[in-house]
Protein backbone atom coordinates (compact mmCIF):
# COMPACT_ATOMS: atom_id res chain seq x y z
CA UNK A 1 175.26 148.03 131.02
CA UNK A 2 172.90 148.56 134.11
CA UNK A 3 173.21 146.50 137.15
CA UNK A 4 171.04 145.78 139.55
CA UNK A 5 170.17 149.12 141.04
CA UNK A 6 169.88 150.60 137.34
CA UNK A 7 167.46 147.99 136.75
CA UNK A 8 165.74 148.60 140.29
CA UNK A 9 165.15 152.01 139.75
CA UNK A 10 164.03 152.10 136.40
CA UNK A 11 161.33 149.36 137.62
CA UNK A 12 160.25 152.13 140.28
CA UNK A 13 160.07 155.54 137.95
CA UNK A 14 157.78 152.96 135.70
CA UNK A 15 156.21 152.35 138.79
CA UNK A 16 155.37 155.56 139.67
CA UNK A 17 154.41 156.81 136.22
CA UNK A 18 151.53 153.73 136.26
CA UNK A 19 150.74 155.10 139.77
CA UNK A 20 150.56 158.65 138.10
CA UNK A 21 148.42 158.06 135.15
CA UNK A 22 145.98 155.92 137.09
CA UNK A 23 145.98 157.76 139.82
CA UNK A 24 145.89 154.48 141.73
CA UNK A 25 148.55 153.62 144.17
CA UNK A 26 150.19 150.12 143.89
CA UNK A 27 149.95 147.63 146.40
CA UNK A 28 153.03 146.55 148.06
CA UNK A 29 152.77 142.94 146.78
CA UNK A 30 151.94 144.47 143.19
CA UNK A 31 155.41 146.87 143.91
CA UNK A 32 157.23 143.77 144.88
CA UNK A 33 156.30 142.07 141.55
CA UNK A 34 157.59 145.08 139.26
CA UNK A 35 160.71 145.18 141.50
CA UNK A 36 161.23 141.25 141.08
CA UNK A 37 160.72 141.31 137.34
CA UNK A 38 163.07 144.25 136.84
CA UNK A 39 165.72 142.44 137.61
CA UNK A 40 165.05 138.66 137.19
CA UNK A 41 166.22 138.64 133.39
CA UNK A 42 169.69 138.43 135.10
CA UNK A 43 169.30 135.78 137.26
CA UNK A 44 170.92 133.87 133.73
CA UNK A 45 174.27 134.70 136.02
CA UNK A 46 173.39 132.01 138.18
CA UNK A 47 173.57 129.73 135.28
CA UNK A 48 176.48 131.00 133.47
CA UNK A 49 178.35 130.36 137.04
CA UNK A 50 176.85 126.45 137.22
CA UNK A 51 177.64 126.13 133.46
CA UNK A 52 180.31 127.71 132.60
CA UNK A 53 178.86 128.46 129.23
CA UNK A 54 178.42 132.72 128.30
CA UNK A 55 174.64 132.41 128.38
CA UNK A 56 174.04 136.19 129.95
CA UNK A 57 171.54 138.05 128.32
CA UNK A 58 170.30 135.37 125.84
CA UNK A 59 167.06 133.43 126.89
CA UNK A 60 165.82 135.56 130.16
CA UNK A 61 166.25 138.97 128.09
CA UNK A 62 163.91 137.26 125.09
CA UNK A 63 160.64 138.11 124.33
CA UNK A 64 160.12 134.38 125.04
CA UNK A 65 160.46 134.88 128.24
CA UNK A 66 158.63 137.95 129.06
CA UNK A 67 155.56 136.29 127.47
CA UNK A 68 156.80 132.88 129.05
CA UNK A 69 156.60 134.48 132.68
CA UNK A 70 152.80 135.30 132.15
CA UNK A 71 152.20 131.33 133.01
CA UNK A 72 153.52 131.79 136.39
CA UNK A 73 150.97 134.51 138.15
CA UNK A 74 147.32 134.40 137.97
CA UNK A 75 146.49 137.99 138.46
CA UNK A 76 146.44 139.72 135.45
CA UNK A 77 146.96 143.18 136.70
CA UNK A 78 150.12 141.80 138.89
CA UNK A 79 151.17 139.31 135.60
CA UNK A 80 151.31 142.81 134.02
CA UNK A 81 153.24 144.67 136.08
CA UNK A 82 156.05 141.68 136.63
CA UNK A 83 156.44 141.19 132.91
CA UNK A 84 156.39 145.39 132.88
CA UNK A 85 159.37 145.16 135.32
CA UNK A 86 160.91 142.43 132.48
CA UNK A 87 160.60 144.52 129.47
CA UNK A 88 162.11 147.31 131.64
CA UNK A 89 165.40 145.55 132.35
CA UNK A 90 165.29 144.38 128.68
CA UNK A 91 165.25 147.67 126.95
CA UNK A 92 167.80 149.12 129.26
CA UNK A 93 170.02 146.33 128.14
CA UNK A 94 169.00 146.77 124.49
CA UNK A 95 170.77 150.23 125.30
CA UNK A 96 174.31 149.13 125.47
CA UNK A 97 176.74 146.57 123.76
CA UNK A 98 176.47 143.73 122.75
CA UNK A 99 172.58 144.06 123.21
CA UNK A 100 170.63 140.81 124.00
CA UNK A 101 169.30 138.14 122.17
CA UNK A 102 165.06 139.87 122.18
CA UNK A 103 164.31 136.86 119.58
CA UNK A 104 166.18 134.33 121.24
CA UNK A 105 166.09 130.95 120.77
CA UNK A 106 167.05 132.76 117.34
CA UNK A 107 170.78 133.33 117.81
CA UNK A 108 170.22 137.48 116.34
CA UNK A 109 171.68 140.05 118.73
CA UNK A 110 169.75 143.14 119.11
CA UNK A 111 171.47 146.19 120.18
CA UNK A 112 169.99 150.26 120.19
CA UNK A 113 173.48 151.63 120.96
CA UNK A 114 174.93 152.08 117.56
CA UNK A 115 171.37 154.17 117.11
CA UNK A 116 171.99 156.47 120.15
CA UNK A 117 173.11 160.10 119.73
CA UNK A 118 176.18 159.80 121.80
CA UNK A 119 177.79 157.04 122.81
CA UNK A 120 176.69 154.82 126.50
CA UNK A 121 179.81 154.03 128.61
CA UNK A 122 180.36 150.32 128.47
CA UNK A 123 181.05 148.51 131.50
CA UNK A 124 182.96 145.45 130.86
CA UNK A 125 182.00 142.40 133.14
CA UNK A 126 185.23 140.67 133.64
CA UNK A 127 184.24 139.59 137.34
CA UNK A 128 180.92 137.76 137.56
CA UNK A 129 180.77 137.34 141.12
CA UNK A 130 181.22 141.20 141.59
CA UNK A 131 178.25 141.53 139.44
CA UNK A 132 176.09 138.94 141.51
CA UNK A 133 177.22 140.46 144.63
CA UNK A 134 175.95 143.77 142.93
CA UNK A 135 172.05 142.01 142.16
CA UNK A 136 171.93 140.17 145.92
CA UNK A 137 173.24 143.53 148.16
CA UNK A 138 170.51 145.59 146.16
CA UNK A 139 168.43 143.51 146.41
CA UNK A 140 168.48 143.11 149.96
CA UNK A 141 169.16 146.71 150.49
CA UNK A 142 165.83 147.25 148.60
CA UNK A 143 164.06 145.27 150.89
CA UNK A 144 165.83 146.61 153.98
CA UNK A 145 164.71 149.96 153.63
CA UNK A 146 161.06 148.92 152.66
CA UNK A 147 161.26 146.20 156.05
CA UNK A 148 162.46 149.52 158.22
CA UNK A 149 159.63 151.71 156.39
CA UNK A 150 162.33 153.71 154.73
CA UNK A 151 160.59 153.63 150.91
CA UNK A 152 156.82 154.01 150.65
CA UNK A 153 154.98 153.28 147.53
């Protein structure tokens, strides 16, 4: 399982391989959109916290939702690159145990691990806060370092 700075980095080497092959550089704004979406899928944490209900990778790592998220911006080349940043954080999560739920509200868990040449070590979650704290400190830290001019796009 990635966290939060698995999920922010992958975002940014997609990042930089659009930047490569279209030998355009991204807008900070259109770099703050791939970020966002790379790790939004989790913010189902939130809920599983309010509800108490195991909800975590179900409806915000769904196809659903990727193509449900293309409502919310009007720019189709930044619409692209957020839902880009979702299907990111998706696949990396198809990567491990128990997989996620790509054709939820269909209750079918998807899962590439069994498929892998060697096996991904599994990180059991048995502390959601720890994994929150995880998503908001890298978060932050992300933005931090941008702030200070410490990470250029």
């Amino acid at each position: 399982m990635s966290l939060a700075f698995g999920h922010l980095t992958a975002a940014w080497i997609v990042g930089e391989i659009i930047q490569k092959i279209s030998n355009k550089k991204l807008p900070n704004h259109a770099w703050a959109l791939l970020l966002l979406g790379g790790i939004i899928p989790d913010i189902d944490f939130i809920f599983q916290i309010l509800l108490n209900e195991p909800i975590h990778r179900t409806m915000t790592h769904s196809l659903f939702f990727a193509l449900f998220s293309l409502m919310f911006i009007k720019n189709n080349k930044y619409k692209l690159l957020f839902t880009i940043g979702i299907l990111v954080h998706i696949f990396l999560d198809l990567l491990t145990a128990p997989g996620v739920q790509l054709l939820w509200p269909l209750n079918i868990w998807i899962s590439l691990d069994n498929y892998l040449p060697t096996t991904i070590m599994q990180l059991e979650i048995k502390n959601i806060p720890l994994v929150m704290a995880d998503m908001f400190l890298g978060f932050f830290w992300f933005v931090y370092l941008f702030m200070k001019g410490k990470i250029n796009f």
